[in-house]
PDB file of N, CA and C in Angstrom:
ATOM      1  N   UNK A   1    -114.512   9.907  70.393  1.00  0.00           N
ATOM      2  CA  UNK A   1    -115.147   8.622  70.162  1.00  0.00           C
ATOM      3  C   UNK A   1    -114.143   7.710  69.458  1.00  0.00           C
ATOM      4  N   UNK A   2    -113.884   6.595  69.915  1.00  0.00           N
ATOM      5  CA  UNK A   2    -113.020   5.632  69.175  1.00  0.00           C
ATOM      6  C   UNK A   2    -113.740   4.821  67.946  1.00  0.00           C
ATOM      7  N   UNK A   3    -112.901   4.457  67.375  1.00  0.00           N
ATOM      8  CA  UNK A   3    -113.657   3.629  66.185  1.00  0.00           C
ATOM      9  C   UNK A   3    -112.823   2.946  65.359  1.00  0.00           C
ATOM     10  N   UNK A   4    -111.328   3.681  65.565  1.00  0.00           N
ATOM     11  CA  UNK A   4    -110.768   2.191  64.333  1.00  0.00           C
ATOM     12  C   UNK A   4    -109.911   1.252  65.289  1.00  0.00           C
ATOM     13  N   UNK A   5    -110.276   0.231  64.760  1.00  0.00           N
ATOM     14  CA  UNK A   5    -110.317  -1.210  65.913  1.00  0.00           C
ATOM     15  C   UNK A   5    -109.025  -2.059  64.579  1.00  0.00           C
ATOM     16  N   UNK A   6    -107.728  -2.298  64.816  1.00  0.00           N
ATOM     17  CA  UNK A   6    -106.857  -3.246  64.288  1.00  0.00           C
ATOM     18  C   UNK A   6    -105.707  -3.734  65.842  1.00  0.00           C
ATOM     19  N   UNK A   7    -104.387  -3.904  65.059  1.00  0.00           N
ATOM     20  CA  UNK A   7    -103.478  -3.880  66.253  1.00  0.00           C
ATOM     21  C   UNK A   7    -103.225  -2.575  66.965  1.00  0.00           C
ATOM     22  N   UNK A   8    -103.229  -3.089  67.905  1.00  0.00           N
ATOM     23  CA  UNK A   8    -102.775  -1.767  69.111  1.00  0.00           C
ATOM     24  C   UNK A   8    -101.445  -2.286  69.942  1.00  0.00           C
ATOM     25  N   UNK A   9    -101.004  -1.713  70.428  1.00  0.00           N
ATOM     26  CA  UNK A   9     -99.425  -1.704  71.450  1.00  0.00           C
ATOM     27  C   UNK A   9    -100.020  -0.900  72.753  1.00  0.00           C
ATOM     28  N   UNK A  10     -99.761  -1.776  73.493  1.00  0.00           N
ATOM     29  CA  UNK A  10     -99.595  -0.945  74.682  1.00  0.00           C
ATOM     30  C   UNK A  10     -98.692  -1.154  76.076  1.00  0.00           C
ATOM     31  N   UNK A  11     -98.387  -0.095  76.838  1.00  0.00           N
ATOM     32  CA  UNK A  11     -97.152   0.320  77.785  1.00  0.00           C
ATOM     33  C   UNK A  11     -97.775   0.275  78.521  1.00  0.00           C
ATOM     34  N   UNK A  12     -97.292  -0.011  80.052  1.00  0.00           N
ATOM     35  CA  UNK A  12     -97.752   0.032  81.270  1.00  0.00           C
ATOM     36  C   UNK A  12     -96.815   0.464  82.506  1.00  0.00           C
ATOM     37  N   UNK A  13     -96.949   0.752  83.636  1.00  0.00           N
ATOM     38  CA  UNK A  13     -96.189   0.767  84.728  1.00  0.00           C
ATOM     39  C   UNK A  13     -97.396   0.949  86.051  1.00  0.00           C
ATOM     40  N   UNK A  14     -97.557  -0.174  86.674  1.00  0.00           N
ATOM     41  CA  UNK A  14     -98.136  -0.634  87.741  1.00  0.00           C
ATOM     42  C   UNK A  14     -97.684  -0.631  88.946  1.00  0.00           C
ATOM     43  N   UNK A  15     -98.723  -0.262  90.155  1.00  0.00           N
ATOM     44  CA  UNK A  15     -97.529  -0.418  91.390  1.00  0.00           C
ATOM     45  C   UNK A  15     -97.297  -1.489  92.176  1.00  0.00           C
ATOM     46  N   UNK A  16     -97.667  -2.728  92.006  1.00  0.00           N
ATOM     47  CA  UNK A  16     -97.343  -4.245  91.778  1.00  0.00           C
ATOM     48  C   UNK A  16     -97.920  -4.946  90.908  1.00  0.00           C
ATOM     49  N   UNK A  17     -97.700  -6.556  91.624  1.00  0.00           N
ATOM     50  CA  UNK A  17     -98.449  -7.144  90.499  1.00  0.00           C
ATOM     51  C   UNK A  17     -98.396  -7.472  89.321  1.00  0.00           C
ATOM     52  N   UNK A  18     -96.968  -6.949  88.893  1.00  0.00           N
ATOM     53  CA  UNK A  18     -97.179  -7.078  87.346  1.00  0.00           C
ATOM     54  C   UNK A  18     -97.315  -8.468  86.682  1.00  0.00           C
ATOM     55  N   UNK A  19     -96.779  -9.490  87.524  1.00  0.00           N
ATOM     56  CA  UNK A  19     -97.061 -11.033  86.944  1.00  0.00           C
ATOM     57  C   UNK A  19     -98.341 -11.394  86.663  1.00  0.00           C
ATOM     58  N   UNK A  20     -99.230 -10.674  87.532  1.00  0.00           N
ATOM     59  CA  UNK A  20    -100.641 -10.543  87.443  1.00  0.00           C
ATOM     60  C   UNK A  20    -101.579 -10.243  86.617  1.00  0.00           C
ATOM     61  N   UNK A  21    -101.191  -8.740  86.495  1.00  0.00           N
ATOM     62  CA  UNK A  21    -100.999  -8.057  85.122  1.00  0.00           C
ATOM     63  C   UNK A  21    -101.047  -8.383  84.290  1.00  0.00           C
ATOM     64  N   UNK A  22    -100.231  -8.464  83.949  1.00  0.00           N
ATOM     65  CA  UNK A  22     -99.494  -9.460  82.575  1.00  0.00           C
ATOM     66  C   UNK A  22    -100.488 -10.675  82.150  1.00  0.00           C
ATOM     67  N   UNK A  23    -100.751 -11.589  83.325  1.00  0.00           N
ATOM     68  CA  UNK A  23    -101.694 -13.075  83.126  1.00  0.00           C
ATOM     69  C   UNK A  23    -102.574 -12.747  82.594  1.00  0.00           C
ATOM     70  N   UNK A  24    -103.438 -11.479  83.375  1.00  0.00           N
ATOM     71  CA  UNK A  24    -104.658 -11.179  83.265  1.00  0.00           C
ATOM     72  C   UNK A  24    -104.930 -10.519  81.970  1.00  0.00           C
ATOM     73  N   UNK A  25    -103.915  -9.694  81.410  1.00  0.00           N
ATOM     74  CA  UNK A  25    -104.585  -9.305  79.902  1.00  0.00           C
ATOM     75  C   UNK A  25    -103.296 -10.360  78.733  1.00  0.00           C
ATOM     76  N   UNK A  26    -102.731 -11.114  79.388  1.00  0.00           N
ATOM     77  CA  UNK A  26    -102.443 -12.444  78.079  1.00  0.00           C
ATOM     78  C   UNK A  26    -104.232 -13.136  77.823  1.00  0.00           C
ATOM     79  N   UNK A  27    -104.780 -13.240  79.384  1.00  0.00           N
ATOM     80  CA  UNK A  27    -105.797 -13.811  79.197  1.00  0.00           C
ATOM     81  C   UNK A  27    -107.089 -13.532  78.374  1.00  0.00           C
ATOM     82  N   UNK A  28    -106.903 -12.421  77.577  1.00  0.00           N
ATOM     83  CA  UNK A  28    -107.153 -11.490  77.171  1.00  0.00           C
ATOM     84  C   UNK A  28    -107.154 -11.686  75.635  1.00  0.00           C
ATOM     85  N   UNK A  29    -106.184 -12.221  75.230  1.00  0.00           N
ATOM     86  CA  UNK A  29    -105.919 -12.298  74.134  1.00  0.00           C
ATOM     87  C   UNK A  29    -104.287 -11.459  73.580  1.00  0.00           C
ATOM     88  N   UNK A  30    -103.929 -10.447  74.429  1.00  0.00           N
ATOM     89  CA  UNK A  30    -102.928 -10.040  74.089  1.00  0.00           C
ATOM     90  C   UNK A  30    -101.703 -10.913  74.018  1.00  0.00           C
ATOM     91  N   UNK A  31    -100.884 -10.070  73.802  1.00  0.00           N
ATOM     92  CA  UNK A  31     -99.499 -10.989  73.483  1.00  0.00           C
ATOM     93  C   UNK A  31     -98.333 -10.247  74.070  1.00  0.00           C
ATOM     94  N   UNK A  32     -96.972 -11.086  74.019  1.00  0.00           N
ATOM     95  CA  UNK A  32     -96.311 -10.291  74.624  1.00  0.00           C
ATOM     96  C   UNK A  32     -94.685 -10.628  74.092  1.00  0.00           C
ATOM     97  N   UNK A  33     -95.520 -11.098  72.282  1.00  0.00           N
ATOM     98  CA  UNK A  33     -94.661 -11.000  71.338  1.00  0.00           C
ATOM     99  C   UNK A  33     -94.698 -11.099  70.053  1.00  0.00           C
ATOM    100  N   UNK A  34     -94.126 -10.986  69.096  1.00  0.00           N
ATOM    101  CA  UNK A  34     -94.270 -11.418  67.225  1.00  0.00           C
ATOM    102  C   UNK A  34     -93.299 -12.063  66.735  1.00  0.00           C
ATOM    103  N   UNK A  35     -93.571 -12.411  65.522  1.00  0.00           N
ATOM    104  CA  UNK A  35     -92.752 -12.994  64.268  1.00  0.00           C
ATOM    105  C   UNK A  35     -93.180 -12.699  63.344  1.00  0.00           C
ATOM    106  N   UNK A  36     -92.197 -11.948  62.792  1.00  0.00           N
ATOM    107  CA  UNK A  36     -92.915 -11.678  60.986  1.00  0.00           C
ATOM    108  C   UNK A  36     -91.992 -12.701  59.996  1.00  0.00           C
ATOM    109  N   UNK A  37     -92.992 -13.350  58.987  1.00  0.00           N
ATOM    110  CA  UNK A  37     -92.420 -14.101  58.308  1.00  0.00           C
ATOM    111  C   UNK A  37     -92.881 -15.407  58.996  1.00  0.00           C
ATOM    112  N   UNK A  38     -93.019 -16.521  57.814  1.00  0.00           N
ATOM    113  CA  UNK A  38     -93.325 -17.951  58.189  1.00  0.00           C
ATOM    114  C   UNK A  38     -92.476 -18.339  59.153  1.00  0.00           C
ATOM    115  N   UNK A  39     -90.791 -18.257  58.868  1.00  0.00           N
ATOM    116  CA  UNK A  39     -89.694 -19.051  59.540  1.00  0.00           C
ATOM    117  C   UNK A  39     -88.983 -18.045  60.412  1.00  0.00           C
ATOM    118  N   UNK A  40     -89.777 -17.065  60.734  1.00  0.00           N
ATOM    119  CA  UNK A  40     -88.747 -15.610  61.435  1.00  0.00           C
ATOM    120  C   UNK A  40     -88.936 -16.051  62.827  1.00  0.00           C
ATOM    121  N   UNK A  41     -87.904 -15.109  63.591  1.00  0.00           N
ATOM    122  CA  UNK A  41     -87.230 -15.132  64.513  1.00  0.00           C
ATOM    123  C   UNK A  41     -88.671 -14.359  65.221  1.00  0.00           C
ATOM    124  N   UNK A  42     -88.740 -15.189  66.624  1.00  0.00           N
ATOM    125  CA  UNK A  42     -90.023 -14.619  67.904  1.00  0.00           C
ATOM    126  C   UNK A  42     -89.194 -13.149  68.513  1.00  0.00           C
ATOM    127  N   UNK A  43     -89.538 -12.604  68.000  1.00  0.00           N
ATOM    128  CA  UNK A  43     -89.649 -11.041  68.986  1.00  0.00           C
ATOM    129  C   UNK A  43     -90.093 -10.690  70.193  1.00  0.00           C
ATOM    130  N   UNK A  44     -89.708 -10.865  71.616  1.00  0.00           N
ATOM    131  CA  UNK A  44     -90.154 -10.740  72.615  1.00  0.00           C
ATOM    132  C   UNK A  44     -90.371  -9.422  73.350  1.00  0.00           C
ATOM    133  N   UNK A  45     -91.650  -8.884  73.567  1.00  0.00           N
ATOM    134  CA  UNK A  45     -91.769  -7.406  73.919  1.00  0.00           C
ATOM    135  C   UNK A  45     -90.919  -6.978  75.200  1.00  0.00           C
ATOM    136  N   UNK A  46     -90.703  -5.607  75.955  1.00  0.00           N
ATOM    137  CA  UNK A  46     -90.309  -5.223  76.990  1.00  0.00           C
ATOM    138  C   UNK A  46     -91.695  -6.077  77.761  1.00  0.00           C
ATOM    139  N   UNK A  47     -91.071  -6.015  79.017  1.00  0.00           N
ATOM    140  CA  UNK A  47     -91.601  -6.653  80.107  1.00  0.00           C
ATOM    141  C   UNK A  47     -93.299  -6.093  80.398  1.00  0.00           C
ATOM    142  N   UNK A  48     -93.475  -4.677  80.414  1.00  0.00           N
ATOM    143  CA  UNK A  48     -94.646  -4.262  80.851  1.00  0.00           C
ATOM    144  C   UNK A  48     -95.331  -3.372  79.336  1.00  0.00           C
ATOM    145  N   UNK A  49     -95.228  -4.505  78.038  1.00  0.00           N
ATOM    146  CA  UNK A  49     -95.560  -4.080  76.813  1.00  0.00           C
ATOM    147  C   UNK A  49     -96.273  -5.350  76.135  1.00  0.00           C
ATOM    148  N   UNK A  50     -97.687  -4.990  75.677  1.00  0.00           N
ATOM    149  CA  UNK A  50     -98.225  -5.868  74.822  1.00  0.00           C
ATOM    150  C   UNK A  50     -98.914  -5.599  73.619  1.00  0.00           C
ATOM    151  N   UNK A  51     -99.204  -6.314  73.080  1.00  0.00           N
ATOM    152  CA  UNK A  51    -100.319  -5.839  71.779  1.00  0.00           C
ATOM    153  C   UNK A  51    -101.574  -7.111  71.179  1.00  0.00           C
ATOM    154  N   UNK A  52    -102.255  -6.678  70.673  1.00  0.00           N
ATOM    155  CA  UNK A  52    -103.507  -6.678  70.435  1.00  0.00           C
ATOM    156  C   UNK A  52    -104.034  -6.765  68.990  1.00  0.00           C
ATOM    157  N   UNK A  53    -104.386  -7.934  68.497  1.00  0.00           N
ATOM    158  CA  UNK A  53    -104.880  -7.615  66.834  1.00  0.00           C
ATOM    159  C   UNK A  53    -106.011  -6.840  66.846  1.00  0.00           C
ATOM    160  N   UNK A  54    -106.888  -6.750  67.558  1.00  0.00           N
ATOM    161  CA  UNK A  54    -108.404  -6.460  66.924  1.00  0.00           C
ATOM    162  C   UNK A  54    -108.222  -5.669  67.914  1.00  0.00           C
ATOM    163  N   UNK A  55    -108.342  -4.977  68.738  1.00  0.00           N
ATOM    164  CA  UNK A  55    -108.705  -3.847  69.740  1.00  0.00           C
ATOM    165  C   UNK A  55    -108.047  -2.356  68.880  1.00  0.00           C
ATOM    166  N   UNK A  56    -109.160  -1.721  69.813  1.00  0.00           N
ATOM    167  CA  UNK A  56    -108.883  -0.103  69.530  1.00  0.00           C
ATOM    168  C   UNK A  56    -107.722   0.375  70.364  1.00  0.00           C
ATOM    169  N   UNK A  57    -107.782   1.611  70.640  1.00  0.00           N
ATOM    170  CA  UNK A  57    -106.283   1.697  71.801  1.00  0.00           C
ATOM    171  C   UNK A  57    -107.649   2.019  73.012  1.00  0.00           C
ATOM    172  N   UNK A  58    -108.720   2.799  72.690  1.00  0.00           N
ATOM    173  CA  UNK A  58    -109.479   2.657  73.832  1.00  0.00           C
ATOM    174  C   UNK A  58    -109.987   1.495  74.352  1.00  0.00           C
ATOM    175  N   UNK A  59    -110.147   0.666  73.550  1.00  0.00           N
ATOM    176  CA  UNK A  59    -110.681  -0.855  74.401  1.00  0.00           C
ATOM    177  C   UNK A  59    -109.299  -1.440  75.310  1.00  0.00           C
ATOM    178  N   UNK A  60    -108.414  -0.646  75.287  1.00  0.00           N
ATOM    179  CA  UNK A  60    -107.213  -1.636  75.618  1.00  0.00           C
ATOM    180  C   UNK A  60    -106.517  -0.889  76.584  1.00  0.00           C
ATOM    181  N   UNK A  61    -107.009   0.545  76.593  1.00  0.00           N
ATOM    182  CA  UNK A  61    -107.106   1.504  77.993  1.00  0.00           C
ATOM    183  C   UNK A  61    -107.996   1.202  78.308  1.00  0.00           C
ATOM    184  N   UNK A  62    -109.305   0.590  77.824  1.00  0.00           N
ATOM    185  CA  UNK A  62    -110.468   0.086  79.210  1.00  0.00           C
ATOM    186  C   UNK A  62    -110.275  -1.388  79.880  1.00  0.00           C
ATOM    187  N   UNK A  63    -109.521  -2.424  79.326  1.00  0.00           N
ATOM    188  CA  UNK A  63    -109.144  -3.696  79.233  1.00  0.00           C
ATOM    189  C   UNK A  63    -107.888  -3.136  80.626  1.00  0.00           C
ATOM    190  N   UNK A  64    -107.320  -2.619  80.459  1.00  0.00           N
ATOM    191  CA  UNK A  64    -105.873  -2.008  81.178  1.00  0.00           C
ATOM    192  C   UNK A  64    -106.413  -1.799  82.640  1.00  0.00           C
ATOM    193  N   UNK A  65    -106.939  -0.170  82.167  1.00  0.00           N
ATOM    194  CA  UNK A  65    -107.645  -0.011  83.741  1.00  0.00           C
ATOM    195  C   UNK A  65    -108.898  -0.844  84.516  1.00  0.00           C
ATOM    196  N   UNK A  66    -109.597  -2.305  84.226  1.00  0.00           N
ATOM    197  CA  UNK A  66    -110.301  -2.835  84.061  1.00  0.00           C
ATOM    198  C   UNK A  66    -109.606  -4.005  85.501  1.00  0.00           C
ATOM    199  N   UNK A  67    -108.525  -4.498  84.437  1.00  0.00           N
ATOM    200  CA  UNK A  67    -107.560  -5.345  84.770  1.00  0.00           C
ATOM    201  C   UNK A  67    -106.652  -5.207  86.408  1.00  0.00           C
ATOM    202  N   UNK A  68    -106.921  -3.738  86.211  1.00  0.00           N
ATOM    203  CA  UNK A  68    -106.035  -3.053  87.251  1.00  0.00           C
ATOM    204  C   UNK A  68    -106.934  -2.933  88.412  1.00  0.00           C
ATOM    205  N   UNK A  69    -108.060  -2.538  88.494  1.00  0.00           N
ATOM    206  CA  UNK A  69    -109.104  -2.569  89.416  1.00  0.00           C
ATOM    207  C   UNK A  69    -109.502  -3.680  90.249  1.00  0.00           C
ATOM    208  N   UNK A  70    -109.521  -4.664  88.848  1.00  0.00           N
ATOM    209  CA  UNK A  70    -109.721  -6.485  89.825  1.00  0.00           C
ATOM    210  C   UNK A  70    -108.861  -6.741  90.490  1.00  0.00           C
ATOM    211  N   UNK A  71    -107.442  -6.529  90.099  1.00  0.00           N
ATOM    212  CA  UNK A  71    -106.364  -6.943  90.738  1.00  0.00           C
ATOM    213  C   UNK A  71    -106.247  -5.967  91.898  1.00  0.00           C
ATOM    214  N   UNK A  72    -106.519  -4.699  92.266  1.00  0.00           N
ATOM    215  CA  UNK A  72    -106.534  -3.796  93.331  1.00  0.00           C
ATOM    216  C   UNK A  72    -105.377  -3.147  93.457  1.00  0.00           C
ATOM    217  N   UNK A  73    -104.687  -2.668  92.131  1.00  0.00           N
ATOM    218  CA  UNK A  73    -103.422  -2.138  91.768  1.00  0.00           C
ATOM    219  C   UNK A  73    -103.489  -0.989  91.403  1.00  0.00           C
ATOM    220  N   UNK A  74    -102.025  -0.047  91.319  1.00  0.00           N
ATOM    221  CA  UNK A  74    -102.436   1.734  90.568  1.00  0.00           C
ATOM    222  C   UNK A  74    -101.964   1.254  89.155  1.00  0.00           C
ATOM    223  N   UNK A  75    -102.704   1.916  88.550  1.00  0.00           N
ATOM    224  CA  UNK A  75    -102.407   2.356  87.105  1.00  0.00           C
ATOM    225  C   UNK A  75    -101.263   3.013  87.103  1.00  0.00           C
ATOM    226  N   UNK A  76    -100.132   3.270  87.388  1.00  0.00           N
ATOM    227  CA  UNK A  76     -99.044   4.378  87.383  1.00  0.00           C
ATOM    228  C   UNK A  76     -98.760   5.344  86.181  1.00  0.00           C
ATOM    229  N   UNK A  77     -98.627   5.073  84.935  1.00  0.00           N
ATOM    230  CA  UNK A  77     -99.148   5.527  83.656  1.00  0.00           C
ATOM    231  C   UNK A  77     -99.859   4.160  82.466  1.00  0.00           C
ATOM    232  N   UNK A  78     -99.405   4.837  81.819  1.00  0.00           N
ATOM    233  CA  UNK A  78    -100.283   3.570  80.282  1.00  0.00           C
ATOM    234  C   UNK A  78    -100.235   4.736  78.972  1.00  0.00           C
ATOM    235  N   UNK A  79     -99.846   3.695  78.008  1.00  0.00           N
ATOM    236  CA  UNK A  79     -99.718   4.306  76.610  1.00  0.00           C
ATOM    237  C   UNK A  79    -100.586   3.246  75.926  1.00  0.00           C
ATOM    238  N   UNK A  80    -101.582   3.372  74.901  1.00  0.00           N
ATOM    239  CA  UNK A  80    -102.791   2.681  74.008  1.00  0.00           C
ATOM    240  C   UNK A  80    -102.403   3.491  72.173  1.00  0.00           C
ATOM    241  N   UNK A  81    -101.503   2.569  71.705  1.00  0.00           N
ATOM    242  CA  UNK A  81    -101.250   3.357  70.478  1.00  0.00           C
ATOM    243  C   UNK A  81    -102.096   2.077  69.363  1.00  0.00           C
ATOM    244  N   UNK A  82    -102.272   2.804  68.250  1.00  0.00           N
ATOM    245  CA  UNK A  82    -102.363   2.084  67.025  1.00  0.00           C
ATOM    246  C   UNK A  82    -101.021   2.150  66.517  1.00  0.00           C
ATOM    247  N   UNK A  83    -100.964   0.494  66.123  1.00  0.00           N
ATOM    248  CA  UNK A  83     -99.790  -0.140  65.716  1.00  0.00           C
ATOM    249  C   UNK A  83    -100.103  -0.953  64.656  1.00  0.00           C
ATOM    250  N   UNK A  84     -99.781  -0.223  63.260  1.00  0.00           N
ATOM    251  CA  UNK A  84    -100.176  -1.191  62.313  1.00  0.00           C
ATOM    252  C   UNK A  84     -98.465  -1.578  61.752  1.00  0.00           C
ATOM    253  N   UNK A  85     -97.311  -1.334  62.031  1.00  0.00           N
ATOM    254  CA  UNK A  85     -96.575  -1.957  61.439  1.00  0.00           C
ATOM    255  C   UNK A  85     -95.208  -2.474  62.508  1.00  0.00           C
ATOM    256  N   UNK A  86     -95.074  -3.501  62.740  1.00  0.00           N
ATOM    257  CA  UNK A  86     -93.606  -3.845  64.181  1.00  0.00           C
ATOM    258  C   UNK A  86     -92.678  -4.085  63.326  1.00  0.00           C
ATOM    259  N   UNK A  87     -91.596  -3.415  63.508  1.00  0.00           N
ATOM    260  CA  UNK A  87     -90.261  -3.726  63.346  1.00  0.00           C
ATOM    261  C   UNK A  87     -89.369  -4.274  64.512  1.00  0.00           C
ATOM    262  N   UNK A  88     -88.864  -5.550  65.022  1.00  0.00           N
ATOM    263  CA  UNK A  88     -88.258  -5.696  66.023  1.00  0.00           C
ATOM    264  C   UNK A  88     -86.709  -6.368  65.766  1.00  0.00           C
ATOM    265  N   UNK A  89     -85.848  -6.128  67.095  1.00  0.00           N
ATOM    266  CA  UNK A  89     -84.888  -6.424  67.086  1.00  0.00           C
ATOM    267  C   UNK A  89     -84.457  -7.316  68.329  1.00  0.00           C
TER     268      UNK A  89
END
């Protein structure tokens, strides 16, 4: 049973579509980058990587495979982690 709901990260690999993809869970609310700090530098994720303030990692494996169904695409894998701290470079 899921239950703790903050930021989540998640990985993907699709067997097209990914521009699609991508639209469809930005539309979502995800992101597909950070800045820590008022004046810091935008951190831009890998291409088929986003994250999530308020979702669980299961809402975001159901958001994922959800996403993937409308669009009429394979899931190829997917990773749904809790991510409470980004360090980027």
């Amino acid at each position: 049973m899921e239950t703790t709901v903050s930021k989540v990260l998640i990985s993907y690999d699709v067997s097209a579509k990914n521009p699609e993809v991508k639209a469809a869970l930005l539309g979502l609310n995800y992101y597909d980058n950070f800045k820590l700090g008022a004046h810091a530098k935008i951190h831009h994720l890998p291409d088929t990587t986003l994250w999530h303030n308020t979702k669980s990692s299961g809402q975001a494996m159901s958001d994922m495979k959800k996403v993937c169904s409308d669009l009429k695409v394979t899931l190829e894998k997917a990773l749904a982690v809790k991510a409470d701290e980004f360090v980027g470079l």
